[in-house]
N, C-alpha and C. Protein backbone atom coordinates (compact mmCIF):
# COMPACT_ATOMS: atom_id res chain seq x y z
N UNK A 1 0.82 -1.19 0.00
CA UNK A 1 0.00 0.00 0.00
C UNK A 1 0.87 1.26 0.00
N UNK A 2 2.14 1.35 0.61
CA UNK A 2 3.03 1.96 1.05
C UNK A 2 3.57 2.57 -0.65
N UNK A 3 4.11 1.70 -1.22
CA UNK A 3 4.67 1.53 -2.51
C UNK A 3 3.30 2.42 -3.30
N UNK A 4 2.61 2.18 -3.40
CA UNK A 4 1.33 1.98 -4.12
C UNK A 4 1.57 3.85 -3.87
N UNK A 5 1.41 4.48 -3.03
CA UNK A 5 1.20 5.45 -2.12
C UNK A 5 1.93 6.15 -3.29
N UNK A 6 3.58 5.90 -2.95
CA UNK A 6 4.61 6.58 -3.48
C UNK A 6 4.76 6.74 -5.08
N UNK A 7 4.05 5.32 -5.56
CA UNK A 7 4.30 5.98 -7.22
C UNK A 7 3.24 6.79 -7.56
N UNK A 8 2.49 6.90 -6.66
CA UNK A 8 1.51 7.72 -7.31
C UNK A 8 2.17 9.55 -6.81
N UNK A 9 2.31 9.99 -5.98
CA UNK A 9 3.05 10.45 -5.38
C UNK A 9 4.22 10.90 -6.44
N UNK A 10 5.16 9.97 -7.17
CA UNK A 10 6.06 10.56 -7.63
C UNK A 10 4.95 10.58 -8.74
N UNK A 11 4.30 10.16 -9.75
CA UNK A 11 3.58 10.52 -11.33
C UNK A 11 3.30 11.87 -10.72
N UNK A 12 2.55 11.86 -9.42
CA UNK A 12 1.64 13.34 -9.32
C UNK A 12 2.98 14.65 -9.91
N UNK A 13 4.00 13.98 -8.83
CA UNK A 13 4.70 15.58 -9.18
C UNK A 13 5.33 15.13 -10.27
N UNK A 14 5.52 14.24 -11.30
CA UNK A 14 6.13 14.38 -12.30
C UNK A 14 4.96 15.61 -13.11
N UNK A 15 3.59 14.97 -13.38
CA UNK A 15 2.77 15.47 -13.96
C UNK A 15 2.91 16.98 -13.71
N UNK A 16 3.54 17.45 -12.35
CA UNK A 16 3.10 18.57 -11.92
C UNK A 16 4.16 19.52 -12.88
N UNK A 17 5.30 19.13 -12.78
CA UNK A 17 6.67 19.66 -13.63
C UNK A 17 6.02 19.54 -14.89
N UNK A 18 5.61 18.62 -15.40
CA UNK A 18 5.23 18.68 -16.88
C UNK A 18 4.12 19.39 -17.49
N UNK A 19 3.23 19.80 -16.52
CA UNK A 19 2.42 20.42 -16.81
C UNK A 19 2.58 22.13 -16.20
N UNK A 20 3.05 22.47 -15.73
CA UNK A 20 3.20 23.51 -15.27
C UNK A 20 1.88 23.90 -14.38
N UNK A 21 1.99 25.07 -13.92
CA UNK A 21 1.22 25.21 -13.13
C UNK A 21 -0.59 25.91 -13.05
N UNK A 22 -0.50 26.29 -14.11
CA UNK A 22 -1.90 26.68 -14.68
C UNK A 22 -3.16 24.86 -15.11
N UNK A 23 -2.57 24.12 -14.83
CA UNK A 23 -3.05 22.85 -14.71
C UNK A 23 -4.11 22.51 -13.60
N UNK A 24 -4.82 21.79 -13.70
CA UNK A 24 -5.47 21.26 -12.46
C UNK A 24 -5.46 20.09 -11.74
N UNK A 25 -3.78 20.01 -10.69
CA UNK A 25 -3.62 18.53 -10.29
C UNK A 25 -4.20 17.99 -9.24
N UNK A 26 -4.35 16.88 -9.62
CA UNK A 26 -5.10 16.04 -8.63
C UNK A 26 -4.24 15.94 -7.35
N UNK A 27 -4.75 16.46 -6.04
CA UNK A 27 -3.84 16.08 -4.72
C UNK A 27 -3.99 14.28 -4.25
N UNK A 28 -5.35 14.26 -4.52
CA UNK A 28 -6.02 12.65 -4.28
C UNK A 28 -6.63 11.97 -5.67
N UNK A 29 -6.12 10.91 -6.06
CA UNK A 29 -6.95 10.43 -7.16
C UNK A 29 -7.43 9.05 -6.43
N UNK A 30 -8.89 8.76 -6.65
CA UNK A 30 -9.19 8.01 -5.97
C UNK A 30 -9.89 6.93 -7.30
N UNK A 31 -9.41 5.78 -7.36
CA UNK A 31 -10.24 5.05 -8.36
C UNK A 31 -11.52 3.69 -7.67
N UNK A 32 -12.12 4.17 -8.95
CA UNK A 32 -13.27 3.12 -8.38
C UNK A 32 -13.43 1.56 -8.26
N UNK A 33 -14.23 0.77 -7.52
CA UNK A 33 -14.33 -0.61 -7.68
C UNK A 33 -15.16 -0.47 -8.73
N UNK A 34 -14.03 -2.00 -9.55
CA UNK A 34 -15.56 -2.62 -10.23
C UNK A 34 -16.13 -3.05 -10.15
N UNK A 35 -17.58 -2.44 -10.75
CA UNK A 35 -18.72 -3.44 -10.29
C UNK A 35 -18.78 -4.95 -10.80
N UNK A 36 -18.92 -5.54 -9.54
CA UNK A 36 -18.46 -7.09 -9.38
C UNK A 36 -19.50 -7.77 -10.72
N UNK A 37 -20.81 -7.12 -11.03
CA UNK A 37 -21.68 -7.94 -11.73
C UNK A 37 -21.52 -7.35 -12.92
N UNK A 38 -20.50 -6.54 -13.61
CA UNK A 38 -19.77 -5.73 -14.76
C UNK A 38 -18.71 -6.82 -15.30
N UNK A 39 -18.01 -6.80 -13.95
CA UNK A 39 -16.87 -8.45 -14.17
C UNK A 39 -17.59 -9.70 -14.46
N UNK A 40 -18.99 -10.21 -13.52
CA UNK A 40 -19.12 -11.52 -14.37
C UNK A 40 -19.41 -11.17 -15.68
N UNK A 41 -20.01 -10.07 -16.08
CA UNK A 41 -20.71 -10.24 -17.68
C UNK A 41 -19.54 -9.38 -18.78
N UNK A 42 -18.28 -9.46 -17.95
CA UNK A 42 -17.11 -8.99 -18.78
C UNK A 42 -17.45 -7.80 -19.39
N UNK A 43 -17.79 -7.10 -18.61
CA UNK A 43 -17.97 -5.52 -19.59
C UNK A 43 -16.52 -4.67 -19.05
N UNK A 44 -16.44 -3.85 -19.89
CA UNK A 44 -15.54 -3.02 -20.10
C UNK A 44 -15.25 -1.90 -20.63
N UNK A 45 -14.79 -1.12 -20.93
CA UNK A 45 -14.94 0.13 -21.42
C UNK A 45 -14.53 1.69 -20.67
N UNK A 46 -14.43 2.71 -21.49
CA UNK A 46 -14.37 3.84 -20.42
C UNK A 46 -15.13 4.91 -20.30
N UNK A 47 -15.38 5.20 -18.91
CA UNK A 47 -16.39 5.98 -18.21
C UNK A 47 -15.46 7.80 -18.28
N UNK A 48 -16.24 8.51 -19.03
CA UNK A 48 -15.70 9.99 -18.92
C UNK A 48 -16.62 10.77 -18.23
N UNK A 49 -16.20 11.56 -16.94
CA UNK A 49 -16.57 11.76 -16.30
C UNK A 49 -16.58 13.55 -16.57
N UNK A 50 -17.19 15.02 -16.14
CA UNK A 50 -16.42 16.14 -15.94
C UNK A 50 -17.12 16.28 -14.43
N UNK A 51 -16.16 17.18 -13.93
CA UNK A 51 -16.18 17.54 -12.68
C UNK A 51 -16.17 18.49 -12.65
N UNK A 52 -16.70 19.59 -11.64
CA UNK A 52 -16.74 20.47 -11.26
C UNK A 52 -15.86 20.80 -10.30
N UNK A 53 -14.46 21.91 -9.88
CA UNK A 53 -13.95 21.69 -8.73
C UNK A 53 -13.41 23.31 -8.30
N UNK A 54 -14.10 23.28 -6.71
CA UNK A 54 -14.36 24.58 -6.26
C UNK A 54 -13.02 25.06 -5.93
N UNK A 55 -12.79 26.26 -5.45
CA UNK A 55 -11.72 27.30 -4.82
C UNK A 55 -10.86 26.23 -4.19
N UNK A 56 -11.78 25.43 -3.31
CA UNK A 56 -10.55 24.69 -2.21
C UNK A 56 -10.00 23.44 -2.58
N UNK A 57 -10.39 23.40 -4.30
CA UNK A 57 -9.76 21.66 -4.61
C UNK A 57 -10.93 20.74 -4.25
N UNK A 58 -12.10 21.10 -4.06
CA UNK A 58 -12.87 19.98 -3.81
C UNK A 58 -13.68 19.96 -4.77
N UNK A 59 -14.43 18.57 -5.18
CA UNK A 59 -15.23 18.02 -6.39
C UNK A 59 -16.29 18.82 -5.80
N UNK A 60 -17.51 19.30 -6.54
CA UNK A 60 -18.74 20.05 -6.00
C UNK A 60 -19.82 19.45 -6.68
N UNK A 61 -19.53 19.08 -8.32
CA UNK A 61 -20.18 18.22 -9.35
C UNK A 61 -19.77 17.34 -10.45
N UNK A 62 -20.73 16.48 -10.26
CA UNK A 62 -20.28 15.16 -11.36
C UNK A 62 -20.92 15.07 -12.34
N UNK A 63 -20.71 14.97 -13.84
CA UNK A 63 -21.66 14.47 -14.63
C UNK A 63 -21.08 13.52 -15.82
N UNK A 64 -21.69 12.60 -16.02
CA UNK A 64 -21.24 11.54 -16.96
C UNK A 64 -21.53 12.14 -18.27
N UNK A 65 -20.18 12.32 -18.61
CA UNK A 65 -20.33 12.65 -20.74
C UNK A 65 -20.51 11.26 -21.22
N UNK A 66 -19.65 10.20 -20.95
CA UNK A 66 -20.10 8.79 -21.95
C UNK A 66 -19.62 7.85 -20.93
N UNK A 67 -20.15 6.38 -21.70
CA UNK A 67 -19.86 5.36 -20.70
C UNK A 67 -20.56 4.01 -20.63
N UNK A 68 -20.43 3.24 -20.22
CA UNK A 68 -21.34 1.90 -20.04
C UNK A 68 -22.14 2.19 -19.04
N UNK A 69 -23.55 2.29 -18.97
CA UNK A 69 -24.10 2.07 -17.95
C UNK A 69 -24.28 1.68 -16.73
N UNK A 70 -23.50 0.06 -16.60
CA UNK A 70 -23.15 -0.71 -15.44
C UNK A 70 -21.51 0.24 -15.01
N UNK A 71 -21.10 0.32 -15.47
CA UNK A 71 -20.17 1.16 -14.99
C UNK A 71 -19.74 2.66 -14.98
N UNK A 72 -20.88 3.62 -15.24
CA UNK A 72 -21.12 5.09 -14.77
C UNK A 72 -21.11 5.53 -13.15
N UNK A 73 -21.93 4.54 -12.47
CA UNK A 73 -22.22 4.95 -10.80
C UNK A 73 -20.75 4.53 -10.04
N UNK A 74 -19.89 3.62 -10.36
CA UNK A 74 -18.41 3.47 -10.00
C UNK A 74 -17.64 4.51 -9.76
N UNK A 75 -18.02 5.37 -11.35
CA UNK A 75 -17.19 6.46 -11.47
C UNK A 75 -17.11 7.58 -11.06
N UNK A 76 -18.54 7.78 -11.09
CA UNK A 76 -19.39 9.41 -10.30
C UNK A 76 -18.73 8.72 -9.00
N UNK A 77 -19.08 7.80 -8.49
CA UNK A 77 -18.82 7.50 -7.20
C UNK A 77 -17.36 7.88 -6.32
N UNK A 78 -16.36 7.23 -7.56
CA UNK A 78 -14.96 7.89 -7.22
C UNK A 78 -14.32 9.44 -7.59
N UNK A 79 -14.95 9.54 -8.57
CA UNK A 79 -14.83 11.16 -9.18
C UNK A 79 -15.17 12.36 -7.75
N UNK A 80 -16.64 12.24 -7.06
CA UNK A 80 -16.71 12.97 -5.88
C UNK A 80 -15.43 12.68 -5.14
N UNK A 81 -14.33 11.59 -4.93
CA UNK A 81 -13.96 12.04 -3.83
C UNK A 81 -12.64 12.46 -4.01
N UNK A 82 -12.19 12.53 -5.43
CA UNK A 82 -11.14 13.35 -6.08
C UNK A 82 -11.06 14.72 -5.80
N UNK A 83 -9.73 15.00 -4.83
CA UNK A 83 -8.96 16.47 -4.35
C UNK A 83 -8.21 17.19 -5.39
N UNK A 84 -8.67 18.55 -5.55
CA UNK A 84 -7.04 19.22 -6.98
C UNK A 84 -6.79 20.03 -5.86
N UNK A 85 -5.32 20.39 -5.94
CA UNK A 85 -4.54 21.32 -5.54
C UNK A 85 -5.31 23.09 -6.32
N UNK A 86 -5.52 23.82 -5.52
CA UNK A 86 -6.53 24.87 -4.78
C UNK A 86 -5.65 25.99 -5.95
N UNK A 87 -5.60 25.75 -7.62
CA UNK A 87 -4.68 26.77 -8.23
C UNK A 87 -4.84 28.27 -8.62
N UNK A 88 -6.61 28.62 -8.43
CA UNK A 88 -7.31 29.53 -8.18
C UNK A 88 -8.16 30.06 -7.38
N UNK A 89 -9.10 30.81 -7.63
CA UNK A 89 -10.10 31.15 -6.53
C UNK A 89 -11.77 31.03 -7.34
N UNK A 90 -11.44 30.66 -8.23
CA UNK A 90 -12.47 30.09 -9.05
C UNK A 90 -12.84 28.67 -9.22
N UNK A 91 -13.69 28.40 -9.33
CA UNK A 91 -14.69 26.93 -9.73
C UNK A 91 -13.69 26.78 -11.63
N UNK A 92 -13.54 25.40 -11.76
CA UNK A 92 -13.35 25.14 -12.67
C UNK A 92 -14.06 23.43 -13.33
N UNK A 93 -13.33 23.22 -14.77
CA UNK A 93 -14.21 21.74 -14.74
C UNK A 93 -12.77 21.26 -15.00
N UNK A 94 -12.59 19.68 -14.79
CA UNK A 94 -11.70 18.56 -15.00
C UNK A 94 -12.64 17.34 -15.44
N UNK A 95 -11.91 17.00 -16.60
CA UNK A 95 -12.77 15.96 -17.06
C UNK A 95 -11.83 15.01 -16.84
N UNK A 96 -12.19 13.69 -16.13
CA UNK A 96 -11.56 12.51 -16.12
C UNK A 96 -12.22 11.56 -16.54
N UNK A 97 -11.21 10.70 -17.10
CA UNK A 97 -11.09 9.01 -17.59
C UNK A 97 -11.00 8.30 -16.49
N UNK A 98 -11.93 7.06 -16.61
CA UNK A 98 -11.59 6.26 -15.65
C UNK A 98 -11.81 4.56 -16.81
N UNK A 99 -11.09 3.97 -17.13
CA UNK A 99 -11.10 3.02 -17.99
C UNK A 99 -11.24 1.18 -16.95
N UNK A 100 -11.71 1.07 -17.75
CA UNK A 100 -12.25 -0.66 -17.13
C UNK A 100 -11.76 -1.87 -18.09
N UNK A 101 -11.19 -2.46 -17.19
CA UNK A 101 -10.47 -3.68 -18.50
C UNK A 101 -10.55 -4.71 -17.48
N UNK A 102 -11.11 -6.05 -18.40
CA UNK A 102 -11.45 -7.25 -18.21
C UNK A 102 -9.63 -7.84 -18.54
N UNK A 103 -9.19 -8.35 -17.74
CA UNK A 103 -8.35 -9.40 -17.65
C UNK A 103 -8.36 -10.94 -18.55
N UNK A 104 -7.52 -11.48 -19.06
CA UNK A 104 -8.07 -12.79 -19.39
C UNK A 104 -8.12 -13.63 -18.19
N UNK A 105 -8.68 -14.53 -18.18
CA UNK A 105 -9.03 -15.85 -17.07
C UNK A 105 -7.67 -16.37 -16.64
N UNK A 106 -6.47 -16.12 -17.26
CA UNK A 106 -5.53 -17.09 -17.19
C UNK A 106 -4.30 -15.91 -16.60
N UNK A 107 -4.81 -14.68 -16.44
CA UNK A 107 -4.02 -13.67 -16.55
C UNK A 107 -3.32 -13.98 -14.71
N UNK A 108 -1.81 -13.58 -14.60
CA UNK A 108 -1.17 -14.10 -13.04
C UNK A 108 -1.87 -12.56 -11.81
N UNK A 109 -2.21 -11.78 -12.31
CA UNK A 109 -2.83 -10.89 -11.27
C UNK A 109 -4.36 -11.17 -11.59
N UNK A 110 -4.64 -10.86 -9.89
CA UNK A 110 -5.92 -10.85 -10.08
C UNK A 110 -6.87 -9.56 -10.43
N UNK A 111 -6.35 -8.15 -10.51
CA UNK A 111 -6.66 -6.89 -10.41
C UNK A 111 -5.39 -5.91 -10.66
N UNK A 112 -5.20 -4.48 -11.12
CA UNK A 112 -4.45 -3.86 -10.35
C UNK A 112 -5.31 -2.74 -10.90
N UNK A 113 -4.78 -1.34 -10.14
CA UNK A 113 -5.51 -0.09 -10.56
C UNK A 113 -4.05 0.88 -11.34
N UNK A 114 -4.17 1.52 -12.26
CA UNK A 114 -2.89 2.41 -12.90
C UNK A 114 -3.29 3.67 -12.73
N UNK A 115 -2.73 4.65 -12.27
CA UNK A 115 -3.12 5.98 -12.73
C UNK A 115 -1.98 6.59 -13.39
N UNK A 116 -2.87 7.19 -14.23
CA UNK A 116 -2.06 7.58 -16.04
C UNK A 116 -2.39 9.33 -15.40
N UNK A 117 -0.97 9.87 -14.94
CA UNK A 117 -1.81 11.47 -14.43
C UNK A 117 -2.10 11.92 -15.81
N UNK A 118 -2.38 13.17 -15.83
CA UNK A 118 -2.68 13.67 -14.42
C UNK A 118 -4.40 13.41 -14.43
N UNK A 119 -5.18 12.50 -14.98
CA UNK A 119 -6.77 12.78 -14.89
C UNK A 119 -7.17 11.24 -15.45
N UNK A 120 -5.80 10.14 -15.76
CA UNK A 120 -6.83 8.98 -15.81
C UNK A 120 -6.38 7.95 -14.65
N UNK A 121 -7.81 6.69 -14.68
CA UNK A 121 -7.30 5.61 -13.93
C UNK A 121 -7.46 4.63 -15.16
N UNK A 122 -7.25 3.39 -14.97
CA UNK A 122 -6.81 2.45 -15.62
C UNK A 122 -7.36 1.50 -14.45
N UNK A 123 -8.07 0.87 -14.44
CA UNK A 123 -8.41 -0.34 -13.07
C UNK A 123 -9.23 -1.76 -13.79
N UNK A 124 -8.13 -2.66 -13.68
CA UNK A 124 -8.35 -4.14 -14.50
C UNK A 124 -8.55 -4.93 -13.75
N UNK A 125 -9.34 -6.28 -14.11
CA UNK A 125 -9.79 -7.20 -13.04
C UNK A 125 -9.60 -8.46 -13.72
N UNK A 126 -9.47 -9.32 -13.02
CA UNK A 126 -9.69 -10.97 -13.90
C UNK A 126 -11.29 -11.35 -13.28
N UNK A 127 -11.51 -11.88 -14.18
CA UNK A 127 -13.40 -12.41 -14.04
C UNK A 127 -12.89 -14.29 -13.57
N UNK A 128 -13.31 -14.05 -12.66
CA UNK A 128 -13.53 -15.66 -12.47
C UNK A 128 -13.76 -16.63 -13.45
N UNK A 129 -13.07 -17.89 -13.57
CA UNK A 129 -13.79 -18.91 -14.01
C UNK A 129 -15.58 -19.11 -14.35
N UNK A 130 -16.36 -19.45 -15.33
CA UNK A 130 -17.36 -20.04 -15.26
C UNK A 130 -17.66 -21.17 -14.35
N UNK A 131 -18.51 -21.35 -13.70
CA UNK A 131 -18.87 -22.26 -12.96
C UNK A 131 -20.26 -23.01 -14.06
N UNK A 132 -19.32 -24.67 -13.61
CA UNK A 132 -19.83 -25.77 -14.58
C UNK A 132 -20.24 -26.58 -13.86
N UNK A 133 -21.85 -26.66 -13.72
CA UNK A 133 -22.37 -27.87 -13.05
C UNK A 133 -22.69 -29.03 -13.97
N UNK A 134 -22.04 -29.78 -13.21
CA UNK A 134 -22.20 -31.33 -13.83
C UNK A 134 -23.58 -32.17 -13.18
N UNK A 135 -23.58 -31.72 -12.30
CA UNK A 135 -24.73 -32.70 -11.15
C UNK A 135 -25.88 -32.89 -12.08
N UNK A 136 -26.50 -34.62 -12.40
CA UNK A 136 -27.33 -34.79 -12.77
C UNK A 136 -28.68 -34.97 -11.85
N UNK A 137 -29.75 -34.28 -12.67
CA UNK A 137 -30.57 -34.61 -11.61
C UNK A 137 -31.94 -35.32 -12.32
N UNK A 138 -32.09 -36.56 -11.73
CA UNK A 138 -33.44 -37.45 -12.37
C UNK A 138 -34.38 -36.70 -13.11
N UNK A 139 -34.96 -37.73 -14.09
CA UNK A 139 -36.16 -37.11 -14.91
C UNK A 139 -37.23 -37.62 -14.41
């Protein structure tokens, strides 16, 4: 978690140098779970989100520009709790990506989350096995 912490941590301030400072960086990027019943039916795709974000760096509004359905409420969900560093005294918008990728079945992780600064996530899952019942039952 520690690790996890720090690369994000160093992308932030890489992003921050690279973008200079008229940018709107994220202090907290928070990514969403996937929805578990998105993974059995292998959906995937990406959720674009814009945000609204006040004087103090805080999200104020969410609204979905495009997206899969089963996976829109994930995103609004994590989008509110996304912090920017406070670069004006004005309300501005940030539009973020938050992308969903199905894993193959055979893949050696079971999940990980990427953040691509300064405004996407990347969060992949492996879908379980199908479950195959054999059990016969009388006619």
């Amino acid at each position: 978690m520690l690790a996890r912490f720090l690369v994000v941590a160093l992308l932030l301030s890489t992003a921050a140098f690279a973008l200079g400072q008229d940018a709107s960086l994220p202090k907290a990027a928070v990514a969403p779970k996937y929805p578990s019943l998105a993974v059995q039916g292998r959906i995937s795709g990406v959720v674009v989100v814009r945000t609204t974000v006040g004087s103090a760096g805080e999200v104020s509004q969410v609204e979905v520009v495009s997206g899969h359905p089963m996976l829109k409420e994930a995103a609004v969900e994590a989008a509110k709790n996304w912090k920017f560093e406070s670069a004006s005294a004005q309300t501005r918008a940030v539009t973020l990506r938050f992308s969903f990728v199905i894993l193959p079945e055979k893949a050696e992780s079971e999940g990980e989350t990427t953040f691509l600064p300064p405004d996407q996530i990347e969060i992949s899952k492996r879908p379980l096995p199908p479950t195959i019942n054999y059990e016969h039952r009388g006619q």
